[in-house]
C-alpha atoms as a PDB file:
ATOM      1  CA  UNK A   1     112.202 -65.444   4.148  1.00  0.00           C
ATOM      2  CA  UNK A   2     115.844 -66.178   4.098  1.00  0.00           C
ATOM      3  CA  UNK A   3     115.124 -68.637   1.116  1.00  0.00           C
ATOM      4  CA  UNK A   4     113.957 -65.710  -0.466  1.00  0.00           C
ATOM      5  CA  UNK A   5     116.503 -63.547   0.440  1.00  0.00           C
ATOM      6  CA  UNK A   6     119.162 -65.772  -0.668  1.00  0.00           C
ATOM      7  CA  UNK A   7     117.632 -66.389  -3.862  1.00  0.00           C
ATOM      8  CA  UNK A   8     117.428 -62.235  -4.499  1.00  0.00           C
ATOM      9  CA  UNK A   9     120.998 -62.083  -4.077  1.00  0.00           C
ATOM     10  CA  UNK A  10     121.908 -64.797  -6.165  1.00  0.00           C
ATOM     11  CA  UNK A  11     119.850 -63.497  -8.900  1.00  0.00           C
ATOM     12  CA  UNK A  12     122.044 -60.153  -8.574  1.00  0.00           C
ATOM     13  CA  UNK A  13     125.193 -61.936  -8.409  1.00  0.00           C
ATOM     14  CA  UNK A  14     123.974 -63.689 -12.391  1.00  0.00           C
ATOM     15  CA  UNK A  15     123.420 -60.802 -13.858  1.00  0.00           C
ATOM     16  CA  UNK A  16     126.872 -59.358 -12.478  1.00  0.00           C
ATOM     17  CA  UNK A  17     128.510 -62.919 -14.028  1.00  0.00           C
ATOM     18  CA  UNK A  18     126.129 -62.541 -16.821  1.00  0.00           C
ATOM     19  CA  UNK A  19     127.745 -59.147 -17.444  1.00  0.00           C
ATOM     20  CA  UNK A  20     131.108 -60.289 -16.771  1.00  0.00           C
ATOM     21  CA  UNK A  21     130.738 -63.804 -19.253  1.00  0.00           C
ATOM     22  CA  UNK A  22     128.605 -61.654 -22.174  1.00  0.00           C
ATOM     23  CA  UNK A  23     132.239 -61.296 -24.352  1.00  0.00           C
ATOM     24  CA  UNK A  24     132.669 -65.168 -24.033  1.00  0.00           C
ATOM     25  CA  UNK A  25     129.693 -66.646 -25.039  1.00  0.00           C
ATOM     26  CA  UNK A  26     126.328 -68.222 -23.641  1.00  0.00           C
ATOM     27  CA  UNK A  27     126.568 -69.232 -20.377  1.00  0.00           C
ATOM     28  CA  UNK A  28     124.265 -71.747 -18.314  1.00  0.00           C
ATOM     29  CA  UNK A  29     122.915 -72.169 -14.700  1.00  0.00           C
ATOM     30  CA  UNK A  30     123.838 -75.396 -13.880  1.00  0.00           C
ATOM     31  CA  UNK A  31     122.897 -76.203 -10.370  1.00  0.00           C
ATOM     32  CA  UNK A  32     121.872 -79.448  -8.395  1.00  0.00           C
ATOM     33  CA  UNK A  33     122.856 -81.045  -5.139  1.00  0.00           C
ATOM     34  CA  UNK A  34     125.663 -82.517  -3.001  1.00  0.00           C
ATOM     35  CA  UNK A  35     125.015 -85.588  -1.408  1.00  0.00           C
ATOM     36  CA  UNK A  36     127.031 -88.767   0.389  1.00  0.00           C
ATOM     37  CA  UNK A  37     127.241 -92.002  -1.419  1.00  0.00           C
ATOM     38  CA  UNK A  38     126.422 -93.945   1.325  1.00  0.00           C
ATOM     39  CA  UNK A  39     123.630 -92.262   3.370  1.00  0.00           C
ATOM     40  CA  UNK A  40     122.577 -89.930   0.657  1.00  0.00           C
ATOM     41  CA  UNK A  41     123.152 -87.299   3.628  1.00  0.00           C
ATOM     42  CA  UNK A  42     123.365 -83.487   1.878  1.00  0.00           C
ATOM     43  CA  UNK A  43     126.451 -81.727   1.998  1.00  0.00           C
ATOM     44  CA  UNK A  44     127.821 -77.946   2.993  1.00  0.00           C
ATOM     45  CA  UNK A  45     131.138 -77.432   1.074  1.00  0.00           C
ATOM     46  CA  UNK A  46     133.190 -75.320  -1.543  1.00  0.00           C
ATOM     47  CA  UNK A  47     132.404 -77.096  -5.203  1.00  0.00           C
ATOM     48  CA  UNK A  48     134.731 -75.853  -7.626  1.00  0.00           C
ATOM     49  CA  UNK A  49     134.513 -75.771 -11.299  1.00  0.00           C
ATOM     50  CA  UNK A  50     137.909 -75.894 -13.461  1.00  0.00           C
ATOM     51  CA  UNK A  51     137.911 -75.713 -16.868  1.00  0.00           C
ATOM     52  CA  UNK A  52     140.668 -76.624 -19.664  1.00  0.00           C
ATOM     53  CA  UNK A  53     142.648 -73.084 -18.818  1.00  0.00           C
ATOM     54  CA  UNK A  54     142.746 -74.073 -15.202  1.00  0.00           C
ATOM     55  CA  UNK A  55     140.155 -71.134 -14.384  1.00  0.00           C
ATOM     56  CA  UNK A  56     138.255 -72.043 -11.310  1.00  0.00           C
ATOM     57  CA  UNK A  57     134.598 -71.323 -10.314  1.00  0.00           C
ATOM     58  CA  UNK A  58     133.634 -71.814  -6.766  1.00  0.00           C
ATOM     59  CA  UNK A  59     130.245 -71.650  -5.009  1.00  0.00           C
ATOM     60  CA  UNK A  60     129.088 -73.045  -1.766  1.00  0.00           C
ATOM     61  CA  UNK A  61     126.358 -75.387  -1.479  1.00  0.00           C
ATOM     62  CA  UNK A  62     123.526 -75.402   1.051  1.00  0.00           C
ATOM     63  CA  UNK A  63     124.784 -77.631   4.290  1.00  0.00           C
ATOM     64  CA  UNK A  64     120.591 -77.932   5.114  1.00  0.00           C
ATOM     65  CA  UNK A  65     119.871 -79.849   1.167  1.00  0.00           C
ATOM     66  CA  UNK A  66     123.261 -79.698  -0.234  1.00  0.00           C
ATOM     67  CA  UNK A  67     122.089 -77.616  -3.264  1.00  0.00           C
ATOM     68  CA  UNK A  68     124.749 -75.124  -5.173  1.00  0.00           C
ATOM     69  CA  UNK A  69     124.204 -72.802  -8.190  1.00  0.00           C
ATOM     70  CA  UNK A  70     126.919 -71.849 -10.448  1.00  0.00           C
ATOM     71  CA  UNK A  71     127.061 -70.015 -13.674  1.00  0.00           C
ATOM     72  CA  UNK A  72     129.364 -71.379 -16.397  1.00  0.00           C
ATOM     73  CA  UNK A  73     129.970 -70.939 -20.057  1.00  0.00           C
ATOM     74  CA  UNK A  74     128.426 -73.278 -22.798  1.00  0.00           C
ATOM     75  CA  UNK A  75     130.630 -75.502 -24.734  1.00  0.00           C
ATOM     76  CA  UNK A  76     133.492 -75.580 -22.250  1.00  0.00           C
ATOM     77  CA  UNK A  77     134.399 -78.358 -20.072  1.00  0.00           C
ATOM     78  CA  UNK A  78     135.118 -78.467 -16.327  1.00  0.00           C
ATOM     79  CA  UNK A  79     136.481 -80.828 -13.918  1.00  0.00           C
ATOM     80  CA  UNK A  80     134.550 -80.903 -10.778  1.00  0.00           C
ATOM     81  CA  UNK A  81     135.950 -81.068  -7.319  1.00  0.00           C
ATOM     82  CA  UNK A  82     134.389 -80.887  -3.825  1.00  0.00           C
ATOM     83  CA  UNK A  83     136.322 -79.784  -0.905  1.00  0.00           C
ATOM     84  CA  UNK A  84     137.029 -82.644   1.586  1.00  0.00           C
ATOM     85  CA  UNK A  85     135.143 -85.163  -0.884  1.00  0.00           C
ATOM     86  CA  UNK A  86     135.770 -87.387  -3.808  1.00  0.00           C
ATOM     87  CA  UNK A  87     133.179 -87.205  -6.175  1.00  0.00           C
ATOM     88  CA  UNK A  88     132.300 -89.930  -8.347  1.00  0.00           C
ATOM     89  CA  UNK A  89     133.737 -91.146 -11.171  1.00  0.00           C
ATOM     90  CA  UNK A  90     131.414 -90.580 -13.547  1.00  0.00           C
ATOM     91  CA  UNK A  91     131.134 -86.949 -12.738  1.00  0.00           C
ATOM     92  CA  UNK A  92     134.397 -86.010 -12.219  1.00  0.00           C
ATOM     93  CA  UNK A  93     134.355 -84.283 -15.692  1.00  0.00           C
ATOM     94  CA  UNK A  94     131.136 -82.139 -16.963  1.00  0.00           C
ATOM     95  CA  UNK A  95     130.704 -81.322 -20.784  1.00  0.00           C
ATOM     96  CA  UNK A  96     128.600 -78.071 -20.882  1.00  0.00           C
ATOM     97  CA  UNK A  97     126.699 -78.387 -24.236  1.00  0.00           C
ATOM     98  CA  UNK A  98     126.766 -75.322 -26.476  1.00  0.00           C
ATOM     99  CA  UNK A  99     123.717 -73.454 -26.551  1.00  0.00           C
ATOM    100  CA  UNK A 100     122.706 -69.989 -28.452  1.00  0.00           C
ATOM    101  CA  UNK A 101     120.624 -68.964 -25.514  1.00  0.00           C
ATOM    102  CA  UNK A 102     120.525 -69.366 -21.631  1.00  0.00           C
ATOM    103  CA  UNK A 103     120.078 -72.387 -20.395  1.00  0.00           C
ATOM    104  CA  UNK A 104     119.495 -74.309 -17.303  1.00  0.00           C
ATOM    105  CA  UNK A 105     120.960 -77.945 -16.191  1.00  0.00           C
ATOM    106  CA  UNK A 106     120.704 -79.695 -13.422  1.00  0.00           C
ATOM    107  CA  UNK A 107     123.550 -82.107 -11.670  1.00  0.00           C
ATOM    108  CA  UNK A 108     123.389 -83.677  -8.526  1.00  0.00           C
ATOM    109  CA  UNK A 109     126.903 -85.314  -7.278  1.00  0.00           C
ATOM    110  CA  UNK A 110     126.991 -88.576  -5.119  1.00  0.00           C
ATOM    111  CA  UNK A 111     130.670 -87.696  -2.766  1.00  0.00           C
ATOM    112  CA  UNK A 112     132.890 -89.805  -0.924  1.00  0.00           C
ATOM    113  CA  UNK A 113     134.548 -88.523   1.896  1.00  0.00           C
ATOM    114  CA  UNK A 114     138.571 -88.315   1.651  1.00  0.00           C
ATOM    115  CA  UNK A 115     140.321 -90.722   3.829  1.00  0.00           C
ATOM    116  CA  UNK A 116     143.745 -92.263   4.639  1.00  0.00           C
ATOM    117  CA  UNK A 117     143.858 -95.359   2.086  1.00  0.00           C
ATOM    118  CA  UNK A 118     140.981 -94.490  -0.173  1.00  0.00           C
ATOM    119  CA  UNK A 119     141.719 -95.638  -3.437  1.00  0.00           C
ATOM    120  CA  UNK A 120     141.007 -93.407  -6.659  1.00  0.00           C
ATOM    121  CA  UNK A 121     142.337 -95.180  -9.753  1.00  0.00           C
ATOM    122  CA  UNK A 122     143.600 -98.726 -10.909  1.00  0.00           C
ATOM    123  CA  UNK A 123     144.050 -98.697 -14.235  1.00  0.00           C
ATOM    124  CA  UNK A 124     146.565 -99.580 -16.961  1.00  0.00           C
ATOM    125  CA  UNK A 125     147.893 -96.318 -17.795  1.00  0.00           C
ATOM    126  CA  UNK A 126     151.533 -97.403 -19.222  1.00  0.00           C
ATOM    127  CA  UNK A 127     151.731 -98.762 -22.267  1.00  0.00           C
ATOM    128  CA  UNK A 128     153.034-102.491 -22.016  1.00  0.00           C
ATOM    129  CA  UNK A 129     156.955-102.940 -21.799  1.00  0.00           C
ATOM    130  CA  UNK A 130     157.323 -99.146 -22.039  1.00  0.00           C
ATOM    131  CA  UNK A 131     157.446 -96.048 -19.674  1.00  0.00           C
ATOM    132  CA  UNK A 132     154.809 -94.153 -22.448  1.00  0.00           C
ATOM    133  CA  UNK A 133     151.414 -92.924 -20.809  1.00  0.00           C
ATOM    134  CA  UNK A 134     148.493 -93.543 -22.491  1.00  0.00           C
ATOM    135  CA  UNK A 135     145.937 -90.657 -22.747  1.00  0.00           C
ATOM    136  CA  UNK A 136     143.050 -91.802 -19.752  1.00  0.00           C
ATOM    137  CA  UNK A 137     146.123 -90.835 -17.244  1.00  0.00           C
ATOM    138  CA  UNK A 138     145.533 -87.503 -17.846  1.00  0.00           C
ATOM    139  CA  UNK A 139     142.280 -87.356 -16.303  1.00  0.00           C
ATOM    140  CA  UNK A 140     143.713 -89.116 -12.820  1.00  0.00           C
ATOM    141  CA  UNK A 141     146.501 -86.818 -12.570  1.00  0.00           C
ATOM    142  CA  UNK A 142     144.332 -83.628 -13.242  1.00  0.00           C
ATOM    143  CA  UNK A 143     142.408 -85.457 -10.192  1.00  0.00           C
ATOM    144  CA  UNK A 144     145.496 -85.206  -8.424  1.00  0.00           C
ATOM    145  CA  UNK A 145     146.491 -81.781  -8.932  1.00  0.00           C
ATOM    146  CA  UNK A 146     143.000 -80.417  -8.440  1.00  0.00           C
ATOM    147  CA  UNK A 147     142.892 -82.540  -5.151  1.00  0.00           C
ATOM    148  CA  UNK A 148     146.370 -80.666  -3.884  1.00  0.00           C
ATOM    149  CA  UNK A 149     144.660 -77.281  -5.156  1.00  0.00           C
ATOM    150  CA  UNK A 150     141.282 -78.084  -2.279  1.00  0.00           C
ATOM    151  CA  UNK A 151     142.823 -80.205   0.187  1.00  0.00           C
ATOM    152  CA  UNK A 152     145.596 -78.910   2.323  1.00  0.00           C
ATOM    153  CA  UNK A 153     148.293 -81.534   3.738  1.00  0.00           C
ATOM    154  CA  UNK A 154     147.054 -84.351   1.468  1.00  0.00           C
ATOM    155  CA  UNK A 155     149.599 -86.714   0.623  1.00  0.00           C
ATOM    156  CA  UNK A 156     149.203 -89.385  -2.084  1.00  0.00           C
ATOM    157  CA  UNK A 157     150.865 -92.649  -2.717  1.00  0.00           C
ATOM    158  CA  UNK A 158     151.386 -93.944  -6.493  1.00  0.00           C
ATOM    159  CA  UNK A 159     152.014 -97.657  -7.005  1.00  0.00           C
ATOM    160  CA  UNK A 160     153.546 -98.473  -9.928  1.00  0.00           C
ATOM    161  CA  UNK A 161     153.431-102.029 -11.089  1.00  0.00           C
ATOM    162  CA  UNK A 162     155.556-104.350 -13.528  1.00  0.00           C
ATOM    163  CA  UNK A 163     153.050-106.789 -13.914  1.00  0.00           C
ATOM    164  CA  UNK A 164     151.895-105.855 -17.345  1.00  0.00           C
ATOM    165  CA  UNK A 165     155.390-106.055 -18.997  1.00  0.00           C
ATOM    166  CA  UNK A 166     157.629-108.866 -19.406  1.00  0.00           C
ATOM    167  CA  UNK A 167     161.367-108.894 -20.767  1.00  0.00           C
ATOM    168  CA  UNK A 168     163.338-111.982 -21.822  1.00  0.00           C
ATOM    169  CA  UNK A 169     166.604-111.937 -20.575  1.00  0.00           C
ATOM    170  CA  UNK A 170     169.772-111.153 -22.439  1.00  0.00           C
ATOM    171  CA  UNK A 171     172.944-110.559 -23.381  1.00  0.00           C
ATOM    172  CA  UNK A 172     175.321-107.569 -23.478  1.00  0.00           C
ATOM    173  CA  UNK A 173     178.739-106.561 -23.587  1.00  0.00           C
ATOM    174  CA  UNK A 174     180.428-104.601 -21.062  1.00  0.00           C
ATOM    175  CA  UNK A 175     183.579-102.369 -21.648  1.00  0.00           C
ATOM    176  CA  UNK A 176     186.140-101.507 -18.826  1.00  0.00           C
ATOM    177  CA  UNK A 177     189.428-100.835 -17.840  1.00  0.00           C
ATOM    178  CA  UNK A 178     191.809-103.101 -16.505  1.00  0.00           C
ATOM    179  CA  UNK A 179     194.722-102.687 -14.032  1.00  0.00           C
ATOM    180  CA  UNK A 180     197.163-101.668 -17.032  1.00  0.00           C
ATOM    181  CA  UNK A 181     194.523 -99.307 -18.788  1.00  0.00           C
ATOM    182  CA  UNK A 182     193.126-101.410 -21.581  1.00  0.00           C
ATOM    183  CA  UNK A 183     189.711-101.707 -22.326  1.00  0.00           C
ATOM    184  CA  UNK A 184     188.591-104.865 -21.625  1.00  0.00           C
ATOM    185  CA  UNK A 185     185.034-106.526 -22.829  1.00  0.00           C
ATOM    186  CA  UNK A 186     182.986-109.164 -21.937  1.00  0.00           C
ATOM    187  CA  UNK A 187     179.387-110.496 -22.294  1.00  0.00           C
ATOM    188  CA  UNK A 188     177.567-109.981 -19.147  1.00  0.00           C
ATOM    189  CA  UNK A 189     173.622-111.298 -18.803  1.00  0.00           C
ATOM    190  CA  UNK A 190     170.954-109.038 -18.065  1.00  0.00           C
ATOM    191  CA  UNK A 191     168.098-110.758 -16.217  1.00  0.00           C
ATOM    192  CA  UNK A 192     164.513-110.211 -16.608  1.00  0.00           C
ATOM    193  CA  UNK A 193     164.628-108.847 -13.038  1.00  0.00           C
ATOM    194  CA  UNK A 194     166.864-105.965 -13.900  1.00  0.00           C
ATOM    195  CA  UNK A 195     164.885-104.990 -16.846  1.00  0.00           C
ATOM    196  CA  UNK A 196     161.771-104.298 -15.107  1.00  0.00           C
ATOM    197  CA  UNK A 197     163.037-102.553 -12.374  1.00  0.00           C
ATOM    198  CA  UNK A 198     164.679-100.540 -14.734  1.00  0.00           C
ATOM    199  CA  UNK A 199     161.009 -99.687 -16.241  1.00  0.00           C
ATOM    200  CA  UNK A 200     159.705 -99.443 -12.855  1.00  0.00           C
ATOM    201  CA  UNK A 201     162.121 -96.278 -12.819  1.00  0.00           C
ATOM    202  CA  UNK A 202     162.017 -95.066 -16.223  1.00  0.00           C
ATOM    203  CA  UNK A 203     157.601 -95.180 -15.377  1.00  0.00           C
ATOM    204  CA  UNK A 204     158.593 -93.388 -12.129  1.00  0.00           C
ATOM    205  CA  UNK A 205     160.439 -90.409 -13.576  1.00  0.00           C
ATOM    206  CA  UNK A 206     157.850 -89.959 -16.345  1.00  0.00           C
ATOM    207  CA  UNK A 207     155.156 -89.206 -13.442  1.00  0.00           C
ATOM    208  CA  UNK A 208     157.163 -86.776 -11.677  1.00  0.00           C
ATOM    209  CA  UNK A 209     157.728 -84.833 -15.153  1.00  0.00           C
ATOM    210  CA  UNK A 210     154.040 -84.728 -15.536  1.00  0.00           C
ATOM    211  CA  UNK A 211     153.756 -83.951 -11.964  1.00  0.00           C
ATOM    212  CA  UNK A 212     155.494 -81.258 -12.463  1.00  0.00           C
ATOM    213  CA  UNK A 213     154.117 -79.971 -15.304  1.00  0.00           C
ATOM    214  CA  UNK A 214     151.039 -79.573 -12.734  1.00  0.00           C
ATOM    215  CA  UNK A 215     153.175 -77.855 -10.428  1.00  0.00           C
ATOM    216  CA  UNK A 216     152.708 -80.799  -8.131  1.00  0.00           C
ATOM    217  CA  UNK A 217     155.294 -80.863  -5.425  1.00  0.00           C
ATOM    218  CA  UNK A 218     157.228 -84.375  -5.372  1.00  0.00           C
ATOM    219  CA  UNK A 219     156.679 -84.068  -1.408  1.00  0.00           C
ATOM    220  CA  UNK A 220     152.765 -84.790  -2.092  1.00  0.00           C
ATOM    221  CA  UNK A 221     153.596 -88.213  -3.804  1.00  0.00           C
ATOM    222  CA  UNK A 222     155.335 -91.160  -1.983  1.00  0.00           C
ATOM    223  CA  UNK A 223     156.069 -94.256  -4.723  1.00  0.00           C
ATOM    224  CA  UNK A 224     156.590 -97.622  -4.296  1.00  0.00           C
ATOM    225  CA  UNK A 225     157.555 -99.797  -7.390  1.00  0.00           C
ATOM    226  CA  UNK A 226     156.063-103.150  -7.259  1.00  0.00           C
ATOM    227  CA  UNK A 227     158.470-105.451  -9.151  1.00  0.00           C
ATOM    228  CA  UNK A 228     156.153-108.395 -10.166  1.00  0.00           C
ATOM    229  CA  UNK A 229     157.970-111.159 -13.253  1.00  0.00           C
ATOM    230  CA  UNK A 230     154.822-112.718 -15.166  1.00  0.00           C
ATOM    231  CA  UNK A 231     155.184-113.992 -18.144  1.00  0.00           C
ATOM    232  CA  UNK A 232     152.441-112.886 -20.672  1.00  0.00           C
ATOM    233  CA  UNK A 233     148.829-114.746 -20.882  1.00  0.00           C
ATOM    234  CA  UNK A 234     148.176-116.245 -23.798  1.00  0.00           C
ATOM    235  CA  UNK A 235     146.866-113.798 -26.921  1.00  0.00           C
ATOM    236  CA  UNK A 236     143.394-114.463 -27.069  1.00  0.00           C
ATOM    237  CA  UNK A 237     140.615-112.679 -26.661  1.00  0.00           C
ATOM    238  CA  UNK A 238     137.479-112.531 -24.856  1.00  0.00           C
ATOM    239  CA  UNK A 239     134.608-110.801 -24.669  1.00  0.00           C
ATOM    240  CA  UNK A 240     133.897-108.597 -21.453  1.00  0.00           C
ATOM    241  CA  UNK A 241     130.997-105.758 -21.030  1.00  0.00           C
ATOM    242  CA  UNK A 242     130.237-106.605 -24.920  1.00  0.00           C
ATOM    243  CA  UNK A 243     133.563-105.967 -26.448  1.00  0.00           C
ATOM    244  CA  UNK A 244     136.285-108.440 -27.457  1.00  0.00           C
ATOM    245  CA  UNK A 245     139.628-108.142 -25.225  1.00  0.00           C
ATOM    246  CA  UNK A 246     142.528-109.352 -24.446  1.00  0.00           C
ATOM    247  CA  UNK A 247     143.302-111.885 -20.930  1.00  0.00           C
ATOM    248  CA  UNK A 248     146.251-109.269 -20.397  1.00  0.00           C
ATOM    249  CA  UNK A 249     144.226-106.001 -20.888  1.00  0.00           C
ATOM    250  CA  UNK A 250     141.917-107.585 -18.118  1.00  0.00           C
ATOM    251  CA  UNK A 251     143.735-108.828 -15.733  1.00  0.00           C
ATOM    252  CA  UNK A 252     146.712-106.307 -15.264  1.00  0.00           C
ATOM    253  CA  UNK A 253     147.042-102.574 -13.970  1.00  0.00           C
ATOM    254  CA  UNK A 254     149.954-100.856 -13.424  1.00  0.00           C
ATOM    255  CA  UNK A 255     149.750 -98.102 -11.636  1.00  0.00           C
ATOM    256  CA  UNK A 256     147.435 -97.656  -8.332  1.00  0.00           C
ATOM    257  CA  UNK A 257     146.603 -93.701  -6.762  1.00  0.00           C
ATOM    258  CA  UNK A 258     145.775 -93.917  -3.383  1.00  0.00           C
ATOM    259  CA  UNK A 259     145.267 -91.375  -0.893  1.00  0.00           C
ATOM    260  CA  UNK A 260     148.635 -91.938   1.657  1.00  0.00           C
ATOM    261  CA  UNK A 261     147.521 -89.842   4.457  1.00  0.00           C
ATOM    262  CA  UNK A 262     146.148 -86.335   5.513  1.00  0.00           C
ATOM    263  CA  UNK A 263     148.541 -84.146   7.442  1.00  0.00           C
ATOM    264  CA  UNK A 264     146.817 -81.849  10.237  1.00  0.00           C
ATOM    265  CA  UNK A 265     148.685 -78.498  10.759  1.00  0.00           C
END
C-alpha cells in the first residue's frame, strides 16, 4: 500500500514538473538506485541534479532499495552529487540525450562515503612550466563547489606539485640604490629552486581566482605547494591503454584534491 501510495503522488508531482518544463523542451524520467561501492548496501539521501546554469534538482531516494526518480530536461547536462557521498567517477557528469518525446532512463550510482583524507583527483591539470589550466580541471573544481553546496563544514586540501616543470637556472640583472643614490646593477643568479616556487605561487593564485569565480570561500581550501626539482624524462613515447604517450605525461601530476577534514557544528 504505501508503495502504491508513494508512487500516486509521484505521478502527480510529473505532471506538475511536466507542466512546469512544457516551455523548455522534452523532459525524461531518469531514475535508478543509490548504492555503496563496497557492500553494494542501498542508500537514503538528497541526490541533486545541476545543470550548466547551476539550476539544481533534488529528490530523495528510498533508504529501504536506494531508488530515486527525478524529472529532467533532454539534451541538457547535469552534474550529479549525493549528499554525504562521493559518487563515482564515471558518473559524476550525466548527458541527457535529446529526445522529441518522453522518455525513460535508468542510472544506478555506486557512492563512496566522504571521509577525512579521501582523495578525489590526481591529475595533471597545469600545463607544464606554466600556471595555465587545462580544460579537465574544470570538472574537479565544479566537484568542489558542488561538494561545498551539499556538505556543510567540509574543508578541502589542494596539493599543488612542481614536479612536472623544470627551469634551468639563470641570470639577471638587478637595479638598486646605493648609499649616495645611484643606481647600481649587477647580475644576480636565479636558481632553479626559486623558479618553481615562484610557479608553485603563480598555480596557487590561479585556483583561488577560479575558486572564486565559484563563490568558493578560500577558508574551504588549505594548500600546500610541494616544491619537487626533476629534470625532464627523456622525449619518447610509449604506448599506454592503446595510445602513444609521453614518460612525462605518465608519470607526473600536479595538483592532488583531497578531502582535509569535516568540521562538526
Amino acid at each position: 500500500m504505501k508503495s502504491y501510495i508513494s508512487h500516486f503522488i509521484f505521478g502527480i508531482l510529473f505532471l506538475i514538473l511536466l507542466t512546469d518544463f512544457s516551455y523548455a523542451g522534452v523532459v525524461v524520467l531518469v531514475k535508478g538506485n543509490l548504492n555503496e561501492l563496497s557492500g553494494n548496501k542501498p542508500i537514503g539521501s538528497k541526490i541533486r541534479f545541476i545543470d550548466s546554469d547551476n539550476k539544481e534538482s533534488m529528490v530523495n531516494s528510498n533508504s529501504l532499495e536506494g531508488e530515486y526518480q527525478s524529472v529532467l530536461q533532454s539534451g541538457k547536462t547535469y552534474r550529479v552529487v549525493v549528499d554525504g557521498w562521493i559518487v563515482d567517477e564515471e558518473n559524476r557528469v550525466l548527458n541527457i540525450p535529446e529526445y522529441d518525446q518522453y522518455a525513460e532512463l535508468v542510472y544506478n550510482f555506486k557512492l563512496k562515503k566522504i571521509e577525512a583524507g579521501l582523495k578525489l583527483y590526481s591529475n595533471s591539470f597545469f600545463e607544464k612550466n606554466s600556471a595555465e589550466l587545462s580544460d579537465k580541471s574544470s570538472v574537479a573544481l565544479d566537484l568542489v563547489s558542488d561538494m561545498i553546496r551539499s556538505q556543510k563544514g567540509i574543508v578541502f586540501e589542494f596539493i599543488i606539485s612542481s614536479e612536472d616543470s623544470y627551469f634551468k637556472s639563470t641570470k639577471k640583472t638587478e637595479t638598486n640604490k646605493d648609499s649616495k643614490g645611484k643606481n647600481k646593477s649587477r647580475k644576480v643568479t636565479v636558481t632553479t629552486e626559486e623558479q618553481l616556487l615562484n610557479l608553485l605561487e603563480k598555480r596557487k593564485e590561479v585556483i583561488l581566482e577560479k575558486l572564486k569565480e565559484r563563490n568558493i570561500s578560500s577558508k574551504s581550501v588549505n594548500f600546500k605547494l610541494d616544491l619537487i626539482v626533476k629534470k625532464p624524462l627523456p622525449n619518447v613515447k610509449v604506448k599506454a591503454k592503446g595510445k602513444l604517450a609521453k614518460l612525462d605525461d605518465l608519470f607526473t601530476n600536479n595538483l592532488v584534491i583531497k578531502i582535509d577534514r569535516l568540521m562538526k557544528f
